[in-house]
C-alpha atoms as a PDB file:
ATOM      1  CA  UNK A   1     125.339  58.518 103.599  1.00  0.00           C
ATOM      2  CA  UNK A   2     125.728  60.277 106.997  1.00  0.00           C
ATOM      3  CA  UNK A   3     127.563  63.507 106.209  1.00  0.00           C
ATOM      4  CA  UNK A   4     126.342  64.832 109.818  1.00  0.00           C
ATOM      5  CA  UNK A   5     129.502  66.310 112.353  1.00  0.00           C
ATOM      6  CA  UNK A   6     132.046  66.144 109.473  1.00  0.00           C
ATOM      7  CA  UNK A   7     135.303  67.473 111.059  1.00  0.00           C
ATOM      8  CA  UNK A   8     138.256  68.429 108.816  1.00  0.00           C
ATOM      9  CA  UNK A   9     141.445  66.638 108.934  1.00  0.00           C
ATOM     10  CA  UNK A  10     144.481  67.785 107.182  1.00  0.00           C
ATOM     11  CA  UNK A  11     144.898  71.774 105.494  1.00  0.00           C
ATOM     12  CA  UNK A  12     142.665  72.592 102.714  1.00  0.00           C
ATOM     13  CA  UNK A  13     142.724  71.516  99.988  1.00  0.00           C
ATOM     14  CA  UNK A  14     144.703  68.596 100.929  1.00  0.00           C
ATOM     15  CA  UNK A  15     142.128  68.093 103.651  1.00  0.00           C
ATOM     16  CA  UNK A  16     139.262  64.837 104.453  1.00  0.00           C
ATOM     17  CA  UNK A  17     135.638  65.574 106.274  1.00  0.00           C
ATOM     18  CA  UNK A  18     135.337  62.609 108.217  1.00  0.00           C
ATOM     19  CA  UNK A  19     132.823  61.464 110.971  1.00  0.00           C
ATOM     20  CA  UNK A  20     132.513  57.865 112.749  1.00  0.00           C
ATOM     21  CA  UNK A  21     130.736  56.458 110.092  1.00  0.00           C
ATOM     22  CA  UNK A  22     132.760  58.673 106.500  1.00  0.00           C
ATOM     23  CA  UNK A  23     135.779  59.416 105.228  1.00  0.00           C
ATOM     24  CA  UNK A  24     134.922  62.188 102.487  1.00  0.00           C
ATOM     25  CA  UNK A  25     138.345  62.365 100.224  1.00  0.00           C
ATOM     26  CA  UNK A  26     137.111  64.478  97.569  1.00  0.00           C
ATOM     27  CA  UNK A  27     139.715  67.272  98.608  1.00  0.00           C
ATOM     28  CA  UNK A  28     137.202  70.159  98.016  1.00  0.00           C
ATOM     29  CA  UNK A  29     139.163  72.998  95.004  1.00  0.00           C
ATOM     30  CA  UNK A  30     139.781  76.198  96.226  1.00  0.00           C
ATOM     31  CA  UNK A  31     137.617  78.927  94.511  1.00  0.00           C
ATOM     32  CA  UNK A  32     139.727  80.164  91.961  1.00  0.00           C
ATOM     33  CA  UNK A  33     140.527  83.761  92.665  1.00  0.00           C
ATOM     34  CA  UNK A  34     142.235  84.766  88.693  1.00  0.00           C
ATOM     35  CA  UNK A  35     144.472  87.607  87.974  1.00  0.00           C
ATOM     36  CA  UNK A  36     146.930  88.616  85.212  1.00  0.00           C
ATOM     37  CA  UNK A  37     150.418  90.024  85.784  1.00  0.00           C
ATOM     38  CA  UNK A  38     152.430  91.525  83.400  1.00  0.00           C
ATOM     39  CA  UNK A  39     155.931  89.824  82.957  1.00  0.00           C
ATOM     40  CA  UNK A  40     158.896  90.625  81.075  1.00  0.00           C
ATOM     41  CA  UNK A  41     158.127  88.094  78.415  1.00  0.00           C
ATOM     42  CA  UNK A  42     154.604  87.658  78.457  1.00  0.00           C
ATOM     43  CA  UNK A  43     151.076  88.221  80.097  1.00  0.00           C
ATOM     44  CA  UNK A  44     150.360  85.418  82.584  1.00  0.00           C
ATOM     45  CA  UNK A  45     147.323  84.663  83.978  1.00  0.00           C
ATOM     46  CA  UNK A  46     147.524  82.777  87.368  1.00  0.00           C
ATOM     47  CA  UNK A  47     145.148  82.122  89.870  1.00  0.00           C
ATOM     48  CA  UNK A  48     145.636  83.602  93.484  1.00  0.00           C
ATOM     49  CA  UNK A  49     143.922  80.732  95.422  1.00  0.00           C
ATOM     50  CA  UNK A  50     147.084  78.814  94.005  1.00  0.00           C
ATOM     51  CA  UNK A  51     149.994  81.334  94.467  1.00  0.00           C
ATOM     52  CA  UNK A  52     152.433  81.704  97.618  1.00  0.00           C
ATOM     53  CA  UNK A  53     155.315  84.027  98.192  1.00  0.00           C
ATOM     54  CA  UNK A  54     158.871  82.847  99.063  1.00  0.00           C
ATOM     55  CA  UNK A  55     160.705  85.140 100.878  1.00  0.00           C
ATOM     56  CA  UNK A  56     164.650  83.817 100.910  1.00  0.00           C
ATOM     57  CA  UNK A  57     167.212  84.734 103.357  1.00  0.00           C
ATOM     58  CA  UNK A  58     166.382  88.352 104.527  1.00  0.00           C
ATOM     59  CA  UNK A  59     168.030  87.558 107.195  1.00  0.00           C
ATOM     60  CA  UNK A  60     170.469  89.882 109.950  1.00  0.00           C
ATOM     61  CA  UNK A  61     173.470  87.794 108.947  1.00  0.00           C
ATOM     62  CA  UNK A  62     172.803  88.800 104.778  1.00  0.00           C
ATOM     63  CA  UNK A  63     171.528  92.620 105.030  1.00  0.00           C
ATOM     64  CA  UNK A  64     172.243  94.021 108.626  1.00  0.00           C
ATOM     65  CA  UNK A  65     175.791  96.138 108.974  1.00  0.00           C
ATOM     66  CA  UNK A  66     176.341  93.861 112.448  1.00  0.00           C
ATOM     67  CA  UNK A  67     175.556  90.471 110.604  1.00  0.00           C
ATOM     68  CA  UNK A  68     177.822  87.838 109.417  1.00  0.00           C
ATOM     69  CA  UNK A  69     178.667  89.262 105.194  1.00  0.00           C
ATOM     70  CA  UNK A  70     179.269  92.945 107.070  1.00  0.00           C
ATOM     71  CA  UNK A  71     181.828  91.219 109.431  1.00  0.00           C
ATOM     72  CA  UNK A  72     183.859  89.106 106.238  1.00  0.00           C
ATOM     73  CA  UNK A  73     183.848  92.339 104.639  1.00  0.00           C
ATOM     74  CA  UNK A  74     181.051  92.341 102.272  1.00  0.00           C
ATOM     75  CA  UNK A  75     179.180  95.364 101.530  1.00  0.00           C
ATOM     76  CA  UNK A  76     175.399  94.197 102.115  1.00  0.00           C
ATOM     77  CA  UNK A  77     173.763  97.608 100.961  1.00  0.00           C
ATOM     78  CA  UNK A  78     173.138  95.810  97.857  1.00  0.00           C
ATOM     79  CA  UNK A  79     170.916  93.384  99.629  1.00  0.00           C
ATOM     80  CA  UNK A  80     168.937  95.854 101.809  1.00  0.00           C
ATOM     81  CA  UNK A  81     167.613  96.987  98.339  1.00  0.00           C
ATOM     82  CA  UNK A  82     165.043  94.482  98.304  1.00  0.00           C
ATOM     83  CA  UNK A  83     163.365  95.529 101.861  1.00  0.00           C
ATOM     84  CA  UNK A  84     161.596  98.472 100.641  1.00  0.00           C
ATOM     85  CA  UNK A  85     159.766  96.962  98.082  1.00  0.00           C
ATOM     86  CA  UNK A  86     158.965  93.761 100.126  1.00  0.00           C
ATOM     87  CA  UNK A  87     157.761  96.182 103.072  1.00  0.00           C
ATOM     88  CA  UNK A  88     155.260  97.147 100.056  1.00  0.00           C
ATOM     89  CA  UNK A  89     154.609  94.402  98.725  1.00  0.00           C
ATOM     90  CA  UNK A  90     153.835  91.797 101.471  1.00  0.00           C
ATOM     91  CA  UNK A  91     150.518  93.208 103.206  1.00  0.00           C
ATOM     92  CA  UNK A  92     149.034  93.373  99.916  1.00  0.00           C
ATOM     93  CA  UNK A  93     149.599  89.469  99.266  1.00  0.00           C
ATOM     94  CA  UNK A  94     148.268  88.927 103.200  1.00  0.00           C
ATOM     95  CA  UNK A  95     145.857  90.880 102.013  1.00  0.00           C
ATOM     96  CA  UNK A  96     144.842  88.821  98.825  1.00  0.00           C
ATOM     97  CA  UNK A  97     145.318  85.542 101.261  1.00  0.00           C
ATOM     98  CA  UNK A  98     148.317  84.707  99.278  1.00  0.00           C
ATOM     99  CA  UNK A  99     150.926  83.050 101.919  1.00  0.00           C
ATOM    100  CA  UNK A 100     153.872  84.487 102.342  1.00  0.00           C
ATOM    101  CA  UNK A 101     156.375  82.036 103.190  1.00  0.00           C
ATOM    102  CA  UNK A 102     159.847  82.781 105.059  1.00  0.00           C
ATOM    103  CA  UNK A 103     162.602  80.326 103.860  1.00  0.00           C
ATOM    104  CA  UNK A 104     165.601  81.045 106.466  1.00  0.00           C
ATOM    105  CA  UNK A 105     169.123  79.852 106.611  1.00  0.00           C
ATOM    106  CA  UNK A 106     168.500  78.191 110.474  1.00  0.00           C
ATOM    107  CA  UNK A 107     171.585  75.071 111.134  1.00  0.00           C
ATOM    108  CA  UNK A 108     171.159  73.245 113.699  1.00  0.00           C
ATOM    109  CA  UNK A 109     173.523  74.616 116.837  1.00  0.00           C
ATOM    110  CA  UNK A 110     175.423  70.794 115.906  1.00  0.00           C
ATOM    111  CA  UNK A 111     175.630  71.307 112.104  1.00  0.00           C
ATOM    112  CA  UNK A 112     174.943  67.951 111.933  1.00  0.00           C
ATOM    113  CA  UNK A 113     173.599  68.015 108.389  1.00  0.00           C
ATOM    114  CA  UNK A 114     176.423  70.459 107.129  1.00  0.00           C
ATOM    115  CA  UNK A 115     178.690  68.661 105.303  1.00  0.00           C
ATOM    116  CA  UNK A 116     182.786  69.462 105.247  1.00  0.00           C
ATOM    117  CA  UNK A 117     182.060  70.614 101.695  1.00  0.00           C
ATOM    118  CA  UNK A 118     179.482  72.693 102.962  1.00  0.00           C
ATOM    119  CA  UNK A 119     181.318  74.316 105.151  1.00  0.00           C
ATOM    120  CA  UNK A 120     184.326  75.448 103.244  1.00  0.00           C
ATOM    121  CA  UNK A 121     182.660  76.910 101.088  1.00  0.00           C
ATOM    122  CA  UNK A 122     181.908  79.511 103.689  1.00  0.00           C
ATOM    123  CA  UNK A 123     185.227  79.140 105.785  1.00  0.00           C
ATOM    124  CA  UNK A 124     187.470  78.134 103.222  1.00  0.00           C
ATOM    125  CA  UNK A 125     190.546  78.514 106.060  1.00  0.00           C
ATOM    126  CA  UNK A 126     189.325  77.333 108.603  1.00  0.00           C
ATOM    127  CA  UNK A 127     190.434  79.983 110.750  1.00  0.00           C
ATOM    128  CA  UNK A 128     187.668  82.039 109.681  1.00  0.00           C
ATOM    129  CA  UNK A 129     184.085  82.828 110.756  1.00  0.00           C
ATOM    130  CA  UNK A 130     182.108  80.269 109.345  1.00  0.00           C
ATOM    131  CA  UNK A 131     178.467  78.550 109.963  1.00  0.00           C
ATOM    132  CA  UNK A 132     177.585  78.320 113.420  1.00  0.00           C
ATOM    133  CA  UNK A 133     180.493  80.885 114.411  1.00  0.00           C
ATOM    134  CA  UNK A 134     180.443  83.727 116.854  1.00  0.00           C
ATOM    135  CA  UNK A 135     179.920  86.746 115.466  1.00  0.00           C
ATOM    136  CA  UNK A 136     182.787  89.768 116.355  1.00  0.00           C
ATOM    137  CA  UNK A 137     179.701  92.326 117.109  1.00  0.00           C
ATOM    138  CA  UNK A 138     177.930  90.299 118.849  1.00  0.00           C
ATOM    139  CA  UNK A 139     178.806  87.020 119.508  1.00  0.00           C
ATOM    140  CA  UNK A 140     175.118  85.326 117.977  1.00  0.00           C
ATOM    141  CA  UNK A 141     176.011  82.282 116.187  1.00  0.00           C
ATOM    142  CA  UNK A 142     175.925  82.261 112.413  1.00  0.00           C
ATOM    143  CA  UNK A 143     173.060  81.523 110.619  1.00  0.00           C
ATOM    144  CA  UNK A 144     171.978  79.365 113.781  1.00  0.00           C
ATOM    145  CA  UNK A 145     168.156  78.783 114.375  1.00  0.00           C
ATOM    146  CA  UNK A 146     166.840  81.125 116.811  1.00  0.00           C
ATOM    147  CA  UNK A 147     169.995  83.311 117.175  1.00  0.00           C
ATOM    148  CA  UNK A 148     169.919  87.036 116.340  1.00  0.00           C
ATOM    149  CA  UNK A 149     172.136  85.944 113.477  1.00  0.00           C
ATOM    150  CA  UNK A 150     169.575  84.266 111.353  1.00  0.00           C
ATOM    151  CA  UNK A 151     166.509  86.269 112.834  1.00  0.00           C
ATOM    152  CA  UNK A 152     164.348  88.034 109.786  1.00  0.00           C
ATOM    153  CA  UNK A 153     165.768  91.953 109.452  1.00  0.00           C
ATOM    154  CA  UNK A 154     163.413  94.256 111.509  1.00  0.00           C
ATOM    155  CA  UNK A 155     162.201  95.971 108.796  1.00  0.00           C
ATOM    156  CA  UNK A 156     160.393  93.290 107.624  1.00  0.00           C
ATOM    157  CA  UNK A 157     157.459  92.250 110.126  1.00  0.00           C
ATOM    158  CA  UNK A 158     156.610  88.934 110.058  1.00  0.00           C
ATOM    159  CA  UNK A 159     153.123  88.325 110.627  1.00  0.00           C
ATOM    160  CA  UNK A 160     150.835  85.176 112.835  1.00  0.00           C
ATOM    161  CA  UNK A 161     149.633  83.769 109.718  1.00  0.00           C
ATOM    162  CA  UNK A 162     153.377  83.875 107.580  1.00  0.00           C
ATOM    163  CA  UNK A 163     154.977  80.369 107.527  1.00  0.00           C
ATOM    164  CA  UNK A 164     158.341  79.778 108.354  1.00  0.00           C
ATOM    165  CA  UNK A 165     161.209  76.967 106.615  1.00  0.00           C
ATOM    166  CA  UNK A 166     164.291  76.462 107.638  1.00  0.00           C
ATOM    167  CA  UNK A 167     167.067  75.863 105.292  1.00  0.00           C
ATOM    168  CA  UNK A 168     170.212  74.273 105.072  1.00  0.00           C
ATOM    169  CA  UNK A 169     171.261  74.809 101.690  1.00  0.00           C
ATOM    170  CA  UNK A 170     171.176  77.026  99.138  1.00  0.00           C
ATOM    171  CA  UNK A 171     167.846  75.526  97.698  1.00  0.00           C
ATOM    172  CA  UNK A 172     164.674  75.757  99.971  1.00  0.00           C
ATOM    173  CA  UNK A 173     163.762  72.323  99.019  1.00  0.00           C
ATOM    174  CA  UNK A 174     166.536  70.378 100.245  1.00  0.00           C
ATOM    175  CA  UNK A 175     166.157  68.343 102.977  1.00  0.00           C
ATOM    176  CA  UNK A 176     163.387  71.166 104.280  1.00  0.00           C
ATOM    177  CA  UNK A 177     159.582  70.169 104.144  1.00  0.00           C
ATOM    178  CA  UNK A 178     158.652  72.996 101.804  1.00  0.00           C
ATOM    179  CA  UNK A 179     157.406  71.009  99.088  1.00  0.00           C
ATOM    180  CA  UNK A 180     155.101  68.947 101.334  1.00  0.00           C
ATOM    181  CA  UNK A 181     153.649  72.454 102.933  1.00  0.00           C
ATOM    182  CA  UNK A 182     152.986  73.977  99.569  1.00  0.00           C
ATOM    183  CA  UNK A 183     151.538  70.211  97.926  1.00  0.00           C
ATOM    184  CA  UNK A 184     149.271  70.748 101.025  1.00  0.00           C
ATOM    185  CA  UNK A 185     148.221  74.216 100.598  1.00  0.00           C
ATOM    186  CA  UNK A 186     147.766  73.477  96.968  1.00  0.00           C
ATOM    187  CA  UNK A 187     150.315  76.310  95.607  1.00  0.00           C
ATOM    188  CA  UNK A 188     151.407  75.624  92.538  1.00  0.00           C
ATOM    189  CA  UNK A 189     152.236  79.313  91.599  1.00  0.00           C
ATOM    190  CA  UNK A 190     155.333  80.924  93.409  1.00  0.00           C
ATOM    191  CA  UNK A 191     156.862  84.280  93.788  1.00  0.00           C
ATOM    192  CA  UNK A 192     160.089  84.494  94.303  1.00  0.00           C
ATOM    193  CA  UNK A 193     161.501  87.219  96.276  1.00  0.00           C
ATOM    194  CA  UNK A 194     164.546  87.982  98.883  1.00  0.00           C
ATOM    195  CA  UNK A 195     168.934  87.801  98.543  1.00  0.00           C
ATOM    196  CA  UNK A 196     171.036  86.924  96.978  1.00  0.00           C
ATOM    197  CA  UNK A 197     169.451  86.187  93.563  1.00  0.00           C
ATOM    198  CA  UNK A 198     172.216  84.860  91.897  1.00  0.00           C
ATOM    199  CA  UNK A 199     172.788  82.714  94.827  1.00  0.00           C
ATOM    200  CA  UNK A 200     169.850  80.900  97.383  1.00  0.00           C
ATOM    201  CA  UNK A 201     166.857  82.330  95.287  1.00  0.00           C
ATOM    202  CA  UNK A 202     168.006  81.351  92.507  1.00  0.00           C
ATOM    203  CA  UNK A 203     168.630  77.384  93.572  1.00  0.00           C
ATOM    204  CA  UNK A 204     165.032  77.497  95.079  1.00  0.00           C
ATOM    205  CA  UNK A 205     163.400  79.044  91.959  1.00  0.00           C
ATOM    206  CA  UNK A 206     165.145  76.057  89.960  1.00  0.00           C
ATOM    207  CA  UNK A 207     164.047  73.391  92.418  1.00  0.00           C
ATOM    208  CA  UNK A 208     160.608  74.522  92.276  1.00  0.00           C
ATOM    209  CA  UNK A 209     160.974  74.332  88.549  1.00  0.00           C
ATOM    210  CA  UNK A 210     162.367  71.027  88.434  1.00  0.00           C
ATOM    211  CA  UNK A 211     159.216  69.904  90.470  1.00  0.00           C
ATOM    212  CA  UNK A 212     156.620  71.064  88.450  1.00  0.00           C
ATOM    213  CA  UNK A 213     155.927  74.637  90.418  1.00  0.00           C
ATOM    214  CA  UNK A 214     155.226  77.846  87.840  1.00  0.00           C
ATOM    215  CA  UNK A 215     157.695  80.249  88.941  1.00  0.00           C
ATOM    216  CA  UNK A 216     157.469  84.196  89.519  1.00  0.00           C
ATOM    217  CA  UNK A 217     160.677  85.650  90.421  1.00  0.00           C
ATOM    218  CA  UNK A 218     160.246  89.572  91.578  1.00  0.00           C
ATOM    219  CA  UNK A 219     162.848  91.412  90.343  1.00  0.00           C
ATOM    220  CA  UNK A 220     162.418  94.501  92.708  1.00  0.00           C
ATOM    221  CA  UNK A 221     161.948  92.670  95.590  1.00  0.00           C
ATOM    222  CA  UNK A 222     165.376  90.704  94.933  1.00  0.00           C
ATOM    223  CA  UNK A 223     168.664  91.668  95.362  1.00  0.00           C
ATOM    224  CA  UNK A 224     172.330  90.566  95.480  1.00  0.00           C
ATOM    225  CA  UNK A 225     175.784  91.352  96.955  1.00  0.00           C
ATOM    226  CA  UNK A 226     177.191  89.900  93.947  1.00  0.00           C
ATOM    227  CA  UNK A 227     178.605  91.748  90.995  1.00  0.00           C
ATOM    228  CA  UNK A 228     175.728  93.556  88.712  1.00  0.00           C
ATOM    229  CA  UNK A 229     176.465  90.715  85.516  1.00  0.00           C
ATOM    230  CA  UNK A 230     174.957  87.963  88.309  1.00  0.00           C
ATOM    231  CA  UNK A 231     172.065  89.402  88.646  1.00  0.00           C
ATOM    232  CA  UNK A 232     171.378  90.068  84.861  1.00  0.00           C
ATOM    233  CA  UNK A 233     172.544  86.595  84.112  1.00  0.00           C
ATOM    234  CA  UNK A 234     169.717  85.204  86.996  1.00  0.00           C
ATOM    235  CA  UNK A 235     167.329  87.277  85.043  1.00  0.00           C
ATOM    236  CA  UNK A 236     167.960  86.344  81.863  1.00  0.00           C
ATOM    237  CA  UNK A 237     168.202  82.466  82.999  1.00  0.00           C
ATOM    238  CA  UNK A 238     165.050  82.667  85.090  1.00  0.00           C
ATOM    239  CA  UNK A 239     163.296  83.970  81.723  1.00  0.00           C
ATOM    240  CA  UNK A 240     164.892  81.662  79.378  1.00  0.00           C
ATOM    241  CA  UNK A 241     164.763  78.644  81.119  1.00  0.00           C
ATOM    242  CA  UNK A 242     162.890  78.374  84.374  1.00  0.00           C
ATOM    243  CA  UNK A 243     159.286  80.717  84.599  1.00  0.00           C
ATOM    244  CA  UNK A 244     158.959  84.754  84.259  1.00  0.00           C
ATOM    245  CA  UNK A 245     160.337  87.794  86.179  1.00  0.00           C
ATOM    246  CA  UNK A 246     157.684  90.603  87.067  1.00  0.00           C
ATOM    247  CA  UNK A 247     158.283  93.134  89.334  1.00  0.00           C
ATOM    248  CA  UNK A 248     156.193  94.411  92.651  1.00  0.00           C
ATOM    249  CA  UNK A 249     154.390  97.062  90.799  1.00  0.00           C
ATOM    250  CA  UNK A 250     152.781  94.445  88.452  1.00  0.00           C
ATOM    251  CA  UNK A 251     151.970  91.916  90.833  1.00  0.00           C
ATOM    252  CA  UNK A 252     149.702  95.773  92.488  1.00  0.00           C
ATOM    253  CA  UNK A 253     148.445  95.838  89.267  1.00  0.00           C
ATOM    254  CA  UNK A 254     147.568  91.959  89.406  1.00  0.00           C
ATOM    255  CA  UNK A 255     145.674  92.815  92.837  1.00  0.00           C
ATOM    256  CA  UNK A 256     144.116  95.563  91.232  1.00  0.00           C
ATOM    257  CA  UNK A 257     145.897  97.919  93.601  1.00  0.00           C
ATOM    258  CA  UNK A 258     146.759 101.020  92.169  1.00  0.00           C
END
């Protein structure tokens, strides 16, 4: 067998070694990297080499004063709760070579794939500001790819090696390719983190749990501009019926990060 000049195709460990003359299709494991995090409910022991971090919607247009909630006359200081902890908590995952993944509300400029339904739901009038609206500070598009609008807050610095989903729903995994990135990366273990809770992390947490992901949601690192009983009843659904909440301190711990 002539395993000389392999060349990888594909991302490890979803990845072939080929050559001219091989195919190697063993898909080579990941050395596990194991760590235990307490929860609310239990101790779980999860392994690093398989864990990613979803970071949904921290967006201008969710947590900025100038951003699309601010200008319908929603008070996002709620939301802005999570940045502190996520300005914590992220270098520490870079630094453990877990992923952290950005999962952004980013239409197309066309909203071609934005159904009427859709829509209403966030211009219920019409005569609103809705998806892919100017907004009255500054006239960036709502929640449009690439527009100031849907840009990441600049508190949180997104780094080279961060991976970036757009969304079009309130679930990460519709119509998006996040499952296919994390099959291919091998993550099977996900933290959940970002706004609103009760609302878009929440739908991707249950997704991930309907397709066989363990799920991590990070209380601390979460937040909402709904009422305080949504939040409590995401908690208390997330632990019942869909994984285990931790918070940013314990996942430290986890790291062995005091």
């Amino acid at each position: 067998m002539d395993i000389s000049n392999l060349r990888p195709l594909g991302s490890p460990p979803n990845a072939w070694w080929v050559n001219d003359h091989l195919a190697d299709i063993s898909r080579q494991e990941l050395q596990p990297r194991l760590a235990v995090l307490t929860t609310q409910t239990k101790q779980v022991r999860f392994d690093l080499s398989k864990t990613a971090c979803l970071v949904v919607d921290m967006q201008n247009d969710f947590c900025h004063p100038d951003g699309w909630l601010a200008s319908i006359g929603v008070d996002v200081t709620p939301a802005r709760q999570a940045i502190v902890p996520l300005q914590t908590l992220l270098p520490l995952l870079r630094s453990a070579q877990v992923p952290v993944v950005w999962v952004n509300w980013g239409n197309r400029a066309d909203l071609l794939n934005i159904s009427a339904g859709l829509r209403h739901v966030y211009n219920p009038t019409g005569a609103g500001v809705g998806l892919g609206d100017p907004l009255p500070a500054n006239g960036a598009p709502v929640l449009t790819k690439g527009s100031w609008a849907a840009a990441v807050v600049d508190e949180l610095k997104a780094q080279p090696q961060d991976i970036w989903v757009d969304k079009y729903r309130m679930s990460g995994f519709w119509d998006t390719p996040l499952d296919s990135i994390l099959r291919n990366l091998g993550k099977t273990t996900l933290l959940f983190a970002g706004v609103n809770v009760d609302q878009c992390v929440m739908a991707t947490l249950q997704d991930a749990n309907f397709l066989g992901y363990d799920c991590i949601l990070l209380r601390d690192c979460s937040a909402t501009t709904s009422p305080e009983y949504c939040a409590q009843a995401t908690i208390y659904n997330v632990n019942q019926c869909f994984g285990f909440v931790a918070d940013s301190a314990a996942i430290a711990a986890a790291l062995g990060v005091s």
